[in-house]
Every structure is written in structure tokens, then in C-alpha cells.
Protein backbone atom coordinates (compact mmCIF):
# COMPACT_ATOMS: atom_id res chain seq x y z
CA UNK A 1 96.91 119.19 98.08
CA UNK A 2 97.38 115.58 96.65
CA UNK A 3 94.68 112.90 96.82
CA UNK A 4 95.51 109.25 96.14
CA UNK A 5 94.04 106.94 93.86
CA UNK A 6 94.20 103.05 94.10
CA UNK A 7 92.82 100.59 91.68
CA UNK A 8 93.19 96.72 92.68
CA UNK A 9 93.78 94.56 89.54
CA UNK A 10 93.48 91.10 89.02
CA UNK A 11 97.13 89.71 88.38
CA UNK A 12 95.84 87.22 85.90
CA UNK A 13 94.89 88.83 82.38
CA UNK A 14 94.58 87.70 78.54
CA UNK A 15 96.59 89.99 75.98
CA UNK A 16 93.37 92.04 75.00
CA UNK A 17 92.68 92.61 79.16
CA UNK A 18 96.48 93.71 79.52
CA UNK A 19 96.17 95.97 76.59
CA UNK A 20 93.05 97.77 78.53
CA UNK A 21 94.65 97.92 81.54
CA UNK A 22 97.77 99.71 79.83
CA UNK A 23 95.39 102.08 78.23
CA UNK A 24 93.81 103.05 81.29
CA UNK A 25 96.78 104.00 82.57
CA UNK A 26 98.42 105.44 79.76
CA UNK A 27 95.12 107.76 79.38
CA UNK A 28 95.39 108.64 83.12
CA UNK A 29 98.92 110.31 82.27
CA UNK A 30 98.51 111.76 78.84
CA UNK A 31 95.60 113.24 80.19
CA UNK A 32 97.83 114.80 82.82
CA UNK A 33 95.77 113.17 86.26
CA UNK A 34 99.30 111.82 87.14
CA UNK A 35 102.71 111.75 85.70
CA UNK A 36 103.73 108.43 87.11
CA UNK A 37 101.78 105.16 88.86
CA UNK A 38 102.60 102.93 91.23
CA UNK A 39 102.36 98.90 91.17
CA UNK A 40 102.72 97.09 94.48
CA UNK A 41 101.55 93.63 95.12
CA UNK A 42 98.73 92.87 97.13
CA UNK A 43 98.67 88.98 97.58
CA UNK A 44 98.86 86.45 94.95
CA UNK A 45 95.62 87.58 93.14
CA UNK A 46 96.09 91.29 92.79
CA UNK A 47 97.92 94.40 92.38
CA UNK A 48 97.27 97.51 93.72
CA UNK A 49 98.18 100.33 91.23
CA UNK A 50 98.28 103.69 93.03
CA UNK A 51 98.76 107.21 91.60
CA UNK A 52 98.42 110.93 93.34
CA UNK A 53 96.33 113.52 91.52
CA UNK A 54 95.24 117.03 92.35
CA UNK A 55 92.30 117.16 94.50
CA UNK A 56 90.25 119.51 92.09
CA UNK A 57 90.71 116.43 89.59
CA UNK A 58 89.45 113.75 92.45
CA UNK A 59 85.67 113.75 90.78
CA UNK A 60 86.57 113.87 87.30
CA UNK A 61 89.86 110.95 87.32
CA UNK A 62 86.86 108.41 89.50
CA UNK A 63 84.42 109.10 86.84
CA UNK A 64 87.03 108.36 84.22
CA UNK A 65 88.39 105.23 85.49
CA UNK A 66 84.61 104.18 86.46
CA UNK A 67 83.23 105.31 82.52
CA UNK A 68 86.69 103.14 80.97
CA UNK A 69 86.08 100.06 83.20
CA UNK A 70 82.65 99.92 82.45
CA UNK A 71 83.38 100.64 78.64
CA UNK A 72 86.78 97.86 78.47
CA UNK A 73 84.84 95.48 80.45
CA UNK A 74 86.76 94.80 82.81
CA UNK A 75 84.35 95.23 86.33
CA UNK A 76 85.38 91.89 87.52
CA UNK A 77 89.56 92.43 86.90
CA UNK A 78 89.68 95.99 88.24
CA UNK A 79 87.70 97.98 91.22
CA UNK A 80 88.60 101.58 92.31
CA UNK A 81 89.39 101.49 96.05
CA UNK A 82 88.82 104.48 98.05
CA UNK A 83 90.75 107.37 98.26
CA UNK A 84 92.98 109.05 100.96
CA UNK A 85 94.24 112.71 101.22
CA UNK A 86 97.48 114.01 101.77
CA UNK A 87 98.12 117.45 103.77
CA UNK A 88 101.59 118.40 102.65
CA UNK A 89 103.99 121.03 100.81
């Protein structure tokens, strides 16, 4: 079973925020939580970047995104939405 992730993210950044952001999600694939992530717009302020992870790694991927947002300072340009499950193959 897959289990979704979204983050919403401010569509307006400086260079050092976009370099965080790209980190973030680099680090979410190197460290294998997802191979690929998704950008759809939400309105004219945000994005919502979405990715699919194992379920076992649903705990462990929030704390990581919650530790690196804290840590990059970005709490005001990125929040971690909830989560939804998928039942499928």
C-alpha cells in the first residue's frame, strides 16, 4: 500500500528559498521515500507538490519534511497537508 504526501508551497521564493525547496525534495528521493514528485497548481499563491511513499515510511518522511522545514526556515512558504491512502495492486 501507497500513502500520499502533499506539501503546499508558496509560489513566490528568493534564490536561497528555491534552493531549500529543491533540497527537500531532492533528499525525499535520494533517500528513496519517492522516486518522482508531483507539482500541480493550486491558485495563484501556491503549489501543491505531491509524492506517494510506502506506508511503513508515512511516520518517518512527515517527521523529515517537518525536522527540514523547521531547520531551512521555511514554516511560512511550505505546510505539510494531510495525507490520503491508496488501496491498490
Amino acid at each position: 500500500m501507497q500513502t500520499g504526501v502533499k506539501l503546499q508551497v508558496r509560489k513566490e521564493l528568493n534564490g536561497k528559498q528555491q534552493l531549500s525547496i529543491i533540497k527537500l525534495k531532492g533528499s525525499l528521493i535520494s533517500r528513496g521515500y519517492t522516486e518522482i514528485i508531483h507539482i500541480n497548481d493550486q491558485d495563484e499563491d501556491f503549489h501543491i507538490n505531491s509524492f506517494e511513499t510506502a506506508v511503513e515510511n508515512r511516520n518517518e518522511v512527515h517527521n523529515f519534511i517537518k525536522t527540514f522545514i523547521n531547520q531551512a526556515e521555511l514554516t511560512d512558504l511550505v505546510i505539510l497537508l494531510g495525507n490520503r491512502i491508496n488501496k491498490g495492486i
